[in-house]
N, C-alpha and C. Protein backbone atom coordinates (compact mmCIF):
# COMPACT_ATOMS: atom_id res chain seq x y z
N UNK A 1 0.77 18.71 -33.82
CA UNK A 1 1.94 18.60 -34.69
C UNK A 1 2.39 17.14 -34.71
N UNK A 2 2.52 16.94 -36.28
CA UNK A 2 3.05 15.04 -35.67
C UNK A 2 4.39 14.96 -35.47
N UNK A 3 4.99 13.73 -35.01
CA UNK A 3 5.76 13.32 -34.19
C UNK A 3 6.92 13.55 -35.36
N UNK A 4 6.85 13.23 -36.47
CA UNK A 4 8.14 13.26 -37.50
C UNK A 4 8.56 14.95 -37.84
N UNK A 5 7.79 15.57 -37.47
CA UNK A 5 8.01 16.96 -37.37
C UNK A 5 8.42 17.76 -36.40
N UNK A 6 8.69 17.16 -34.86
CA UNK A 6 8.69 17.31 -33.92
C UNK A 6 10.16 16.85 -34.02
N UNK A 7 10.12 15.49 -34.29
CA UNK A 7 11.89 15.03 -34.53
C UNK A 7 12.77 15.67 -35.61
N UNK A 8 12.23 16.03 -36.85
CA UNK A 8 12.91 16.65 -37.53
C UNK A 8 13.63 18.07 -37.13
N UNK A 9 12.60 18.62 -36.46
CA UNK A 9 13.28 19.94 -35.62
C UNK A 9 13.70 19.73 -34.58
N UNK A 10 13.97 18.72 -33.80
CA UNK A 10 15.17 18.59 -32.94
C UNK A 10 16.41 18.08 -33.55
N UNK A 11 16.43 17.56 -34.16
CA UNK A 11 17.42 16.82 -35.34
C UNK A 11 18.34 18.15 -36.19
N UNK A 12 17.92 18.93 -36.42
CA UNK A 12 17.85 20.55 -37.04
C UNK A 12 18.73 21.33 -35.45
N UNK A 13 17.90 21.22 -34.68
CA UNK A 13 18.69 22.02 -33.76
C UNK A 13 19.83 21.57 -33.08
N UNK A 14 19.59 19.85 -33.26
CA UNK A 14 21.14 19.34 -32.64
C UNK A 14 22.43 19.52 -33.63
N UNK A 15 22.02 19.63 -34.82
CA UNK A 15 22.95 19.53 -35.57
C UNK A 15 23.19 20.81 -35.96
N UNK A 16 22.94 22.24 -35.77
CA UNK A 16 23.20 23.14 -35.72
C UNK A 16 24.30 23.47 -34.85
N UNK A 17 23.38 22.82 -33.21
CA UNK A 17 24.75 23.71 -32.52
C UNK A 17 25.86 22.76 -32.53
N UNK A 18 25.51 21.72 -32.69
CA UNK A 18 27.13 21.09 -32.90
C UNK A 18 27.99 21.70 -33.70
N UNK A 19 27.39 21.66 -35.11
CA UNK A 19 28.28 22.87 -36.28
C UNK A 19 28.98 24.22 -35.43
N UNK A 20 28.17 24.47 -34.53
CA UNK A 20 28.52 26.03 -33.99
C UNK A 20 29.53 25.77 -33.58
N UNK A 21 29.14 24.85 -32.15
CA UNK A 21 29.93 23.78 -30.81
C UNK A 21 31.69 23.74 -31.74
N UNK A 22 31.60 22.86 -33.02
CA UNK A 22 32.94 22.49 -33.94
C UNK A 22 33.65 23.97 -34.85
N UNK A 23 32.79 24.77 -34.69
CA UNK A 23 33.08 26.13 -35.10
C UNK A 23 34.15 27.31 -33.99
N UNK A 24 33.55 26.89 -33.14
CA UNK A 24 33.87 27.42 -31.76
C UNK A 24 35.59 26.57 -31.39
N UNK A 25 35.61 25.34 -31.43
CA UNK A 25 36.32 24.85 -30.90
C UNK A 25 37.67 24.89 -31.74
N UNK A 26 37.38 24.75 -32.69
CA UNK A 26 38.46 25.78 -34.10
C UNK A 26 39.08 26.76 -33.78
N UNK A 27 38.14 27.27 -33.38
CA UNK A 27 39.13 28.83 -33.10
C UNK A 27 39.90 28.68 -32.11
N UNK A 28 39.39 28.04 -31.00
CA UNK A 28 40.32 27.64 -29.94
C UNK A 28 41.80 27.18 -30.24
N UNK A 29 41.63 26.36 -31.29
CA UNK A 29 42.70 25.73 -32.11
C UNK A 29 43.84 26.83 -32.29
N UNK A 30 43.62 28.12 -32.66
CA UNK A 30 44.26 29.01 -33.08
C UNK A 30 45.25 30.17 -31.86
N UNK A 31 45.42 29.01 -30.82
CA UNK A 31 45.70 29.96 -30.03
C UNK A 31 47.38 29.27 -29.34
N UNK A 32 48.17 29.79 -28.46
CA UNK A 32 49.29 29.48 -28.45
C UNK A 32 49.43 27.97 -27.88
N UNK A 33 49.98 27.20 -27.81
CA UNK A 33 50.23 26.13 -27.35
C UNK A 33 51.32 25.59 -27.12
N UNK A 34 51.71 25.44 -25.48
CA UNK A 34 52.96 24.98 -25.14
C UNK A 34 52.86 24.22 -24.27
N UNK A 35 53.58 22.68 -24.38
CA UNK A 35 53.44 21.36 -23.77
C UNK A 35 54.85 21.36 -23.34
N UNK A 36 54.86 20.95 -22.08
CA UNK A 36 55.92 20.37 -21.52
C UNK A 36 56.50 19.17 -21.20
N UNK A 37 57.33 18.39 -21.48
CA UNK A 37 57.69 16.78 -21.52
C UNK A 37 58.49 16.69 -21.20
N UNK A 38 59.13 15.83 -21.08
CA UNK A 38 60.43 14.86 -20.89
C UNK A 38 61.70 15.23 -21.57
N UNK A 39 60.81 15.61 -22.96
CA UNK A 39 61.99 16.29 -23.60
C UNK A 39 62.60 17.63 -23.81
N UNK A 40 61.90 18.08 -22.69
CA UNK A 40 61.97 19.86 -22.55
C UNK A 40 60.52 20.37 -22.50
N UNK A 41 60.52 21.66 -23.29
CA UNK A 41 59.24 22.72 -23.49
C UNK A 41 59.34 22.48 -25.20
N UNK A 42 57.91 22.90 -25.38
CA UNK A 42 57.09 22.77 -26.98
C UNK A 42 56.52 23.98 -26.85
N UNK A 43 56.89 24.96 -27.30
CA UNK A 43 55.90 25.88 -27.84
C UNK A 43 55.41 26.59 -29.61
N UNK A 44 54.23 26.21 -29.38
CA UNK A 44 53.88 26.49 -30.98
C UNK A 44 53.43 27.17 -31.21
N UNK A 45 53.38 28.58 -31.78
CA UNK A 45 52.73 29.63 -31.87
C UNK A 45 51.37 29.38 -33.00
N UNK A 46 50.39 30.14 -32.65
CA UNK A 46 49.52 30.09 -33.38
C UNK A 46 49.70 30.22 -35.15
N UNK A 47 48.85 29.33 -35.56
CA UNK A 47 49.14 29.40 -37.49
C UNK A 47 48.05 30.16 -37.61
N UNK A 48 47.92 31.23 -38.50
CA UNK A 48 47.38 32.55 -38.72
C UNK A 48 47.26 32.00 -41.03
């Protein structure tokens, strides 16, 4: 198999799971979030 075909399908699979990887991490996004500071408590409920 030559070498530009060999890179093309790793190139293919890195950039897949990243898409997934940034897919994944989105959803995470969607979940409650409350920071605490100086200036009290932050809580932000998830945007739906």
């Amino acid at each position: 198999m030559p070498k530009a075909a060999l890179y093309t399908i790793i190139a293919v699979l890195l950039i897949g799971g990243g898409i997934v990887a940034y897919q994944q991490y989105e959803k995470e996004q969607n979940t409650l979030q409350i920071e605490v500071g100086p200036n009290g408590m932050k809580v932000d409920p998830p945007s739906r």
